[in-house]
Every structure is written in C-alpha cells, then in structure tokens.
N, C-alpha and C. Protein backbone atom coordinates (compact mmCIF):
# COMPACT_ATOMS: atom_id res chain seq x y z
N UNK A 1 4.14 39.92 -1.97
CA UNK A 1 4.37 39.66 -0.56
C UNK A 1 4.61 38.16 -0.38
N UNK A 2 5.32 37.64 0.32
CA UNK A 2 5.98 36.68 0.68
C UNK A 2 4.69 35.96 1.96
N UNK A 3 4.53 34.64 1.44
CA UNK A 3 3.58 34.20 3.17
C UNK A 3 4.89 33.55 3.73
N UNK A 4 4.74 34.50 5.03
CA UNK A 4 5.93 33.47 5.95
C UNK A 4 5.08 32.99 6.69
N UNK A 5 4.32 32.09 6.58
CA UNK A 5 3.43 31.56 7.45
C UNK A 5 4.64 29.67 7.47
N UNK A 6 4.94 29.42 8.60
CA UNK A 6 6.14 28.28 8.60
C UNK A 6 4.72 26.82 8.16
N UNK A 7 4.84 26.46 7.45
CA UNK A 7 4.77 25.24 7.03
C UNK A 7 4.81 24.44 7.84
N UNK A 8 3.79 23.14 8.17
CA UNK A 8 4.07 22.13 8.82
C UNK A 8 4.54 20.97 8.07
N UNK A 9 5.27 20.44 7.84
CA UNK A 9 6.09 19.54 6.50
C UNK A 9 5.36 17.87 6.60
N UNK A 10 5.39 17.50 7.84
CA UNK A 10 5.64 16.11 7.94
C UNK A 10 5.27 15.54 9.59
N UNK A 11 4.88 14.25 9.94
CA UNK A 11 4.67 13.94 11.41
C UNK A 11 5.68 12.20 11.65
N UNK A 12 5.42 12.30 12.81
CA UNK A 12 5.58 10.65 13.17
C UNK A 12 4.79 10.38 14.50
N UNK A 13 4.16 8.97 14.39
CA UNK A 13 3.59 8.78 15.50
C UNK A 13 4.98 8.31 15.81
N UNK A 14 4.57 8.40 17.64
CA UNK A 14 5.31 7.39 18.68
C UNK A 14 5.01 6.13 19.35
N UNK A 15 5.16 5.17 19.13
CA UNK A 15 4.29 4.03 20.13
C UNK A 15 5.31 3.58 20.66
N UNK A 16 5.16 3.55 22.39
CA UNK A 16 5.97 2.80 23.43
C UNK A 16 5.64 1.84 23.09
N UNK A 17 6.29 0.79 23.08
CA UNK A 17 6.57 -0.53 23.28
C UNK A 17 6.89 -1.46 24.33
N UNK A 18 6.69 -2.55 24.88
CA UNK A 18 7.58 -3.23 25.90
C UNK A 18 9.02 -4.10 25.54
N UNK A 19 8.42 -4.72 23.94
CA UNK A 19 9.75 -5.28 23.70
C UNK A 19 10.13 -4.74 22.08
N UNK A 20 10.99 -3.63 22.30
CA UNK A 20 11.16 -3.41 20.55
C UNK A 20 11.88 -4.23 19.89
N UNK A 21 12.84 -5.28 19.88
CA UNK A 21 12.79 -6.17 19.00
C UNK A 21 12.22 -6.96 18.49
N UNK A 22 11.10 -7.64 18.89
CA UNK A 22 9.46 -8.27 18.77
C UNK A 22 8.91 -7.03 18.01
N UNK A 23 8.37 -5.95 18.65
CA UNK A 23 7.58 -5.13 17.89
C UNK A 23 8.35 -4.81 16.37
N UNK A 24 9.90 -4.68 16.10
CA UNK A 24 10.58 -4.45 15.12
C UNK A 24 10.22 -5.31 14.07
N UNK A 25 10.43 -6.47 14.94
CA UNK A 25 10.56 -7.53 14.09
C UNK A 25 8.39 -7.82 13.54
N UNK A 26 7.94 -7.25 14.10
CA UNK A 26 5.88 -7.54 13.44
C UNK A 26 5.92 -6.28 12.38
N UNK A 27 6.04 -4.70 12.68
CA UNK A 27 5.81 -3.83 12.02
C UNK A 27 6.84 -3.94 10.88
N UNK A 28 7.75 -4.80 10.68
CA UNK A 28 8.55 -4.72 9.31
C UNK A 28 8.00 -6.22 8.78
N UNK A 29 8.13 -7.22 9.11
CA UNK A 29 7.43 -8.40 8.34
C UNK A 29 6.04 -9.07 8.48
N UNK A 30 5.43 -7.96 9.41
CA UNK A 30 4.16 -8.36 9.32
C UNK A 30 3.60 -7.04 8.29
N UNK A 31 3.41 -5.68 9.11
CA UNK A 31 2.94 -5.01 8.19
C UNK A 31 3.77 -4.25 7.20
N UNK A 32 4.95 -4.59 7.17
CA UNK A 32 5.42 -4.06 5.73
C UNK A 32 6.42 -2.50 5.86
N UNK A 33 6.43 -2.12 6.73
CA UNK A 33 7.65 -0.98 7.14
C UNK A 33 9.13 -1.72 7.24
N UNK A 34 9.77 -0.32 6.79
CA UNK A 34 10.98 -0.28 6.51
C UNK A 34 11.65 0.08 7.74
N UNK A 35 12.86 -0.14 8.48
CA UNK A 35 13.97 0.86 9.17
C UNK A 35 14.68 1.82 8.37
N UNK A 36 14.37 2.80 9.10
CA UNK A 36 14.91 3.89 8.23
C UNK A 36 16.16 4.22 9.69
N UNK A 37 15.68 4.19 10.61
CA UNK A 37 17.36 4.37 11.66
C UNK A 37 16.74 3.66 13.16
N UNK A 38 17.94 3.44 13.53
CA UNK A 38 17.89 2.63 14.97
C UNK A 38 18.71 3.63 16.02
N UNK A 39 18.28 3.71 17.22
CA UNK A 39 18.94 4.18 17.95
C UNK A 39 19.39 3.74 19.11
N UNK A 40 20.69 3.87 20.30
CA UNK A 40 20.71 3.08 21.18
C UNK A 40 21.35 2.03 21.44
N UNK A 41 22.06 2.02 22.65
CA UNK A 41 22.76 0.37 22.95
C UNK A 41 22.57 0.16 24.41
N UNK A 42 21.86 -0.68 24.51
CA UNK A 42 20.61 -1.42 23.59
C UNK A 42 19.92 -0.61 22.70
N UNK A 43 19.33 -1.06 21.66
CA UNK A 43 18.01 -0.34 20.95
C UNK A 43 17.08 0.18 21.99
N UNK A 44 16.58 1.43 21.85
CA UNK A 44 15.77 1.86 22.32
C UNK A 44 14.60 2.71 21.33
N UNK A 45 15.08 3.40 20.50
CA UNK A 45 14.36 3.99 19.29
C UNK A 45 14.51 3.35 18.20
N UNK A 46 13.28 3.64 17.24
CA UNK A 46 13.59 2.85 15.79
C UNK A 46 12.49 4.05 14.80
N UNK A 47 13.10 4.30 14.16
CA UNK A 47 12.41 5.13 13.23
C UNK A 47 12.26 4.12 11.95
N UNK A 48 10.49 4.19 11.53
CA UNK A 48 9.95 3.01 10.69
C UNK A 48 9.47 3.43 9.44
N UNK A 49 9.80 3.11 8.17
CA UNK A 49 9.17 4.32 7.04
C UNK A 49 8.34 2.95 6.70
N UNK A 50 7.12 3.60 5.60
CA UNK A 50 6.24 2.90 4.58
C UNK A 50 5.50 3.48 3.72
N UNK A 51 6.34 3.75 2.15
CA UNK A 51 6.04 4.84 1.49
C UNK A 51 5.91 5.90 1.95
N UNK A 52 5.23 6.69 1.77
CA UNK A 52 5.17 8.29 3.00
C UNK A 52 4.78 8.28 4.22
N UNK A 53 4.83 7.38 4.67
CA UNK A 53 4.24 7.13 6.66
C UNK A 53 5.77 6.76 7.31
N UNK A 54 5.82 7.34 8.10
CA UNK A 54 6.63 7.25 9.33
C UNK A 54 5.92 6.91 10.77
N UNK A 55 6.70 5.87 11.20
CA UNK A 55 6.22 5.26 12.69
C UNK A 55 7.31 5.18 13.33
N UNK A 56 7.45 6.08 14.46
CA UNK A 56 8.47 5.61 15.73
C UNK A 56 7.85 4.74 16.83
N UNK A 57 9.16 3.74 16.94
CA UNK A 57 9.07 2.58 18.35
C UNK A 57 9.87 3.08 19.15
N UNK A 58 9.45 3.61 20.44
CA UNK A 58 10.34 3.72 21.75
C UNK A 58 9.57 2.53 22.75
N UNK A 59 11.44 1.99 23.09
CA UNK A 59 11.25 0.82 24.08
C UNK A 59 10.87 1.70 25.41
N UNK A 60 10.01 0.84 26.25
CA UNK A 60 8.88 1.69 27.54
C UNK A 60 10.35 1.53 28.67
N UNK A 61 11.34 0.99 28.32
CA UNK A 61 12.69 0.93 29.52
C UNK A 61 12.77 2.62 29.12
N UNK A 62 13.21 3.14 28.28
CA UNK A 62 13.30 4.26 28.23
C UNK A 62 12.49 5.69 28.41
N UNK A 63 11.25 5.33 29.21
CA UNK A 63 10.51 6.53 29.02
C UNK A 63 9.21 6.37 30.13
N UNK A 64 8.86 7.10 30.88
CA UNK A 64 8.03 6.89 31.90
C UNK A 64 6.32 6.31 31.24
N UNK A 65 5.78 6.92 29.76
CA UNK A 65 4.89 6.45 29.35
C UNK A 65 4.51 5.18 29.16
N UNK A 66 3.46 4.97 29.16
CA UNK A 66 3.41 2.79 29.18
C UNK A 66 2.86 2.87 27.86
N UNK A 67 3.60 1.53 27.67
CA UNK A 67 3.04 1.20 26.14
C UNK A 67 1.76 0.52 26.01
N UNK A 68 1.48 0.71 24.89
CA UNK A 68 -0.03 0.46 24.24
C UNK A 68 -1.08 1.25 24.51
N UNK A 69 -0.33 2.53 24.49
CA UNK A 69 -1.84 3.51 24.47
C UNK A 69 -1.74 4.59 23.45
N UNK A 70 -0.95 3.89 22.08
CA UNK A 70 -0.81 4.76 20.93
C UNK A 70 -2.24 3.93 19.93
N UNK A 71 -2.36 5.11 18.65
CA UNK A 71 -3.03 4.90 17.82
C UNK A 71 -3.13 6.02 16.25
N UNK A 72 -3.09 5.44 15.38
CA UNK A 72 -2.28 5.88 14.21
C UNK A 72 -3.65 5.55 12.97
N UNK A 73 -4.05 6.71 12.22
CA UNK A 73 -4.98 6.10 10.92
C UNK A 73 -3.81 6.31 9.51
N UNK A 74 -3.86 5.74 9.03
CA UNK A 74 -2.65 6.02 7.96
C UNK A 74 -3.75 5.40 6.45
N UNK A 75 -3.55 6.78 5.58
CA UNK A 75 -4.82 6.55 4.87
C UNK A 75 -3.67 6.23 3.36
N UNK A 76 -4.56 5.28 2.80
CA UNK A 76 -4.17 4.23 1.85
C UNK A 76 -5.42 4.39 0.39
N UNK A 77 -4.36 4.20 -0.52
CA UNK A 77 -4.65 3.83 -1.97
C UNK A 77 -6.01 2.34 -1.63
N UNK A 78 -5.91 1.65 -1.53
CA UNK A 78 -6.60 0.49 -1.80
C UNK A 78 -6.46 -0.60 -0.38
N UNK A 79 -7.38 -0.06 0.42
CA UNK A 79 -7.48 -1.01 1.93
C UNK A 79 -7.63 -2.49 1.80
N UNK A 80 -8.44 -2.94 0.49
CA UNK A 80 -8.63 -4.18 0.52
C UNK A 80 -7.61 -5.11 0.34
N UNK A 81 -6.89 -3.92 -0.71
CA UNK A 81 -4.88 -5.19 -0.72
C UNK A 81 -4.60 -4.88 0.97
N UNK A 82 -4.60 -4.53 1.38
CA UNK A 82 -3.52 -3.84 2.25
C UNK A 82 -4.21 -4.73 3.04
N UNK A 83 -5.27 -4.84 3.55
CA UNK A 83 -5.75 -6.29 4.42
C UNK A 83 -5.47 -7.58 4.04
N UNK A 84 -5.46 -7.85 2.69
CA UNK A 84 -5.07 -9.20 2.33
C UNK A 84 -3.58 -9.37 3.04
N UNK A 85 -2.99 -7.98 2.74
CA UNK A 85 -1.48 -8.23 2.55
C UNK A 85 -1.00 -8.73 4.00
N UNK A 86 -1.77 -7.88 5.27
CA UNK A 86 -1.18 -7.77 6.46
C UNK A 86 -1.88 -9.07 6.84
N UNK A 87 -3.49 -9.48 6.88
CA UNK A 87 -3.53 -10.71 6.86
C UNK A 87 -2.61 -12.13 6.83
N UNK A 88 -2.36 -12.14 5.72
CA UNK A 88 -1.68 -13.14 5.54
C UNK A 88 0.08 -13.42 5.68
N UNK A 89 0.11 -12.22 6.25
CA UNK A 89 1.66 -11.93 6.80
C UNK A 89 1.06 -12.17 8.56
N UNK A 90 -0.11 -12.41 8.77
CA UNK A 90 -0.43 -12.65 9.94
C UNK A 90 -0.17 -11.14 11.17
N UNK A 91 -1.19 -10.35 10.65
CA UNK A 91 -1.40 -9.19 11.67
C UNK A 91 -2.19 -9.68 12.36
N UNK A 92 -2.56 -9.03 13.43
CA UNK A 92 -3.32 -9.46 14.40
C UNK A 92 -4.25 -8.19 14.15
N UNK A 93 -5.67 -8.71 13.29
CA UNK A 93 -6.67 -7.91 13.22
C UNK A 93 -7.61 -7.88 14.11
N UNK A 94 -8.17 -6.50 14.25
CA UNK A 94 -9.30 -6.59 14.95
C UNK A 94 -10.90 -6.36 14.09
N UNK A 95 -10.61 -6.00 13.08
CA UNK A 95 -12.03 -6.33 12.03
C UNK A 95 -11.25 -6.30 10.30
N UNK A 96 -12.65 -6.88 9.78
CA UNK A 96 -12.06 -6.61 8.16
C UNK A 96 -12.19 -5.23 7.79
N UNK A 97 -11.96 -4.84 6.75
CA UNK A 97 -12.18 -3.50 5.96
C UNK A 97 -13.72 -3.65 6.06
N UNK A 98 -14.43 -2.29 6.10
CA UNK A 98 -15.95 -2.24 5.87
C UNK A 98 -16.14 -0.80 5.64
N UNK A 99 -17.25 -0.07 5.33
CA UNK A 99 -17.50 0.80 4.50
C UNK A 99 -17.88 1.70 5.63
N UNK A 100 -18.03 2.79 6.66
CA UNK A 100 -18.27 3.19 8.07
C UNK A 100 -19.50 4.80 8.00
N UNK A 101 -20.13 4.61 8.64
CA UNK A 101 -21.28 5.83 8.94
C UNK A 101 -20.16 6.92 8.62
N UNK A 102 -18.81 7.01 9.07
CA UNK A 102 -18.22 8.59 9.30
C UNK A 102 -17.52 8.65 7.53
N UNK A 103 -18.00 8.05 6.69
CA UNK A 103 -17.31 8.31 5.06
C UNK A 103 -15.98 7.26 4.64
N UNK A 104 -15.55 6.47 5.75
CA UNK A 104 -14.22 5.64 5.35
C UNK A 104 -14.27 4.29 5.26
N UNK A 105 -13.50 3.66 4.20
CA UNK A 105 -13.90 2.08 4.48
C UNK A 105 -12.57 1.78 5.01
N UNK A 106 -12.45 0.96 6.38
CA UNK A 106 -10.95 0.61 6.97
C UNK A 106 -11.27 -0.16 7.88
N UNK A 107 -10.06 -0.91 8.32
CA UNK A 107 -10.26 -1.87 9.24
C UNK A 107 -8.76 -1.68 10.48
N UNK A 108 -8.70 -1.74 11.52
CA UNK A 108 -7.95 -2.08 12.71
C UNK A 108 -7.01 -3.58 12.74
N UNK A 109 -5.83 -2.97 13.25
CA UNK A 109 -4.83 -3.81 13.60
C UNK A 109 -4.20 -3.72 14.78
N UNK A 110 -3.60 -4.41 16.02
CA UNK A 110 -3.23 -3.98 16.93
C UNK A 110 -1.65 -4.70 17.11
N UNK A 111 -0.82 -4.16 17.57
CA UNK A 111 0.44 -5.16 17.86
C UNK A 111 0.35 -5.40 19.28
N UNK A 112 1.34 -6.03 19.60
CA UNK A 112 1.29 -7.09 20.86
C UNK A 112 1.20 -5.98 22.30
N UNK A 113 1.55 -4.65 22.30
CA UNK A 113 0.95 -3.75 23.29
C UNK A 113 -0.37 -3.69 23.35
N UNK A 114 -0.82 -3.28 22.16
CA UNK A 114 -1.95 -2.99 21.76
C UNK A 114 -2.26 -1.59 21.24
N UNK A 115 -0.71 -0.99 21.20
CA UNK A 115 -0.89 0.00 20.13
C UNK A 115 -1.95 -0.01 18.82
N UNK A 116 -2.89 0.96 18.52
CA UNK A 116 -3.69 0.52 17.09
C UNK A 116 -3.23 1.11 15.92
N UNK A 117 -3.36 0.63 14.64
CA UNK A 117 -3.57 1.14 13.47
C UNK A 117 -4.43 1.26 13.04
N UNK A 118 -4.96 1.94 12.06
CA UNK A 118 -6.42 2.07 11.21
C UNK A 118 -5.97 2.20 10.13
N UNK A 119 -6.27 1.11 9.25
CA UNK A 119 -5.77 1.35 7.51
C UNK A 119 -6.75 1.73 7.04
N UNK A 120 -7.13 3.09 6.13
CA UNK A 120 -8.37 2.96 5.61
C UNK A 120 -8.15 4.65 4.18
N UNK A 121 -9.30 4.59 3.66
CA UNK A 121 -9.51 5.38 2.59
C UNK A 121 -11.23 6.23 2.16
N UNK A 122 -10.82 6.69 1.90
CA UNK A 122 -12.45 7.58 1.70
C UNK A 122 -13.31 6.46 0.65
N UNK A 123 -14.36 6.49 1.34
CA UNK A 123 -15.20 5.73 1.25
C UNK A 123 -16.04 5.70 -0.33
N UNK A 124 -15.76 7.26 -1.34
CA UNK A 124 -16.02 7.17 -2.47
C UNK A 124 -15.12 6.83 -2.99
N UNK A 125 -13.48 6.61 -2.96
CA UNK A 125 -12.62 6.20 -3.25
C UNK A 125 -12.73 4.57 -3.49
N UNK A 126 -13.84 4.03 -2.79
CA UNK A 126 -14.22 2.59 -2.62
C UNK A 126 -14.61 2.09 -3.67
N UNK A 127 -15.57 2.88 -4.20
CA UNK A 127 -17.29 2.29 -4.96
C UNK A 127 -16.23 2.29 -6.27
C-alpha cells in the first residue's frame, strides 16, 4: 500500500520590513544569506537562502501587516561560530549564546524592525 499521506517538504518565514534595501543589504552581509530571487519594481519581495534556511523580506509599502513582528529559530551545527561570525559582521545582538532551562544553547538577533532570530542547537549537541 502506497502512504498518500502529502508530505510537507519545506517552509519560509516572512518578515515585513520598512526598508528592504537596508534590511537586504544586513541579512546578506551581516548575517550571511544569500538572494536567491528579487521581486518587483521597485523591490518589494526578496527571497533569502542560507544553506537549508529560507527567509522572505516583504517591503511593509506592499502589505497591510507592520513590520517587526516576525520571529524565526533556525537551528545550527555550532552556535558559537555562528555568533562570532554575525558578531563581528556587526549584528545587532540581543544576548550571547548560553545553555537555556528548555534544552538549547542560542542566542537572539534582531534587525532594524525588530524582526527576531534565534540561532541555536540542542543543548547536548553543546557539551
């Protein structure tokens, strides 16, 4: 017997934005995503890859939602590079990596909405 049960394959967050060329320009040389497609004239969409994570930017001209009330955990091989890395590419953190009551060690990043990220990894994955 065959499971036709349909598969869920894949996601993307969405984060409104106010200015997506600013935000384009932090989530690719600050934290390290790729453009994978742009949409719009003007830009209004931007589809963002990083290794297997996908992040969409919609500019807030286009869409009644207000920006900065997205939030994204995107779970990672080794949090402690990944803080050095965004660090010093100058993210705008809101704590370091730390080890957490709920099993994960990760730390918060916010861009200029205040959309959040959470980089982080299972916490035996740590030790």
């Amino acid at each position: 017997m065959i499971d036709e049960h349909p598969m869920m394959a894949g996601s993307a967050t969405v984060f409104v934005v106010s200015d997506i060329a600013a935000s384009l320009a932090y989530y690719c040389d600050v934290l390290g995503f790729e453009v994978a497609f742009e949409y719009g004239q003007p830009l209004s969409y931007v589809c963002l890859c990083c290794d297997e994570v996908a992040l969409h930017l919609l500019a807030a001209s286009s869409t009644k939602r207000l920006p900065g009330h997205g939030a994204i955990c995107i779970f990672v091989r080794d949090v402690d590079q990944i803080h050095a890395e965004v660090a010093g590419r100058g993210a705008r953190l809101i704590n370091r990596p730390e080890g957490r009551d709920y099993g994960m060690r990760d730390f918060d990043v916010v861009d200029a909405d205040g959309n959040q990220l959470t980089f982080g990894m299972g916490a035996d994955a740590a030790a």
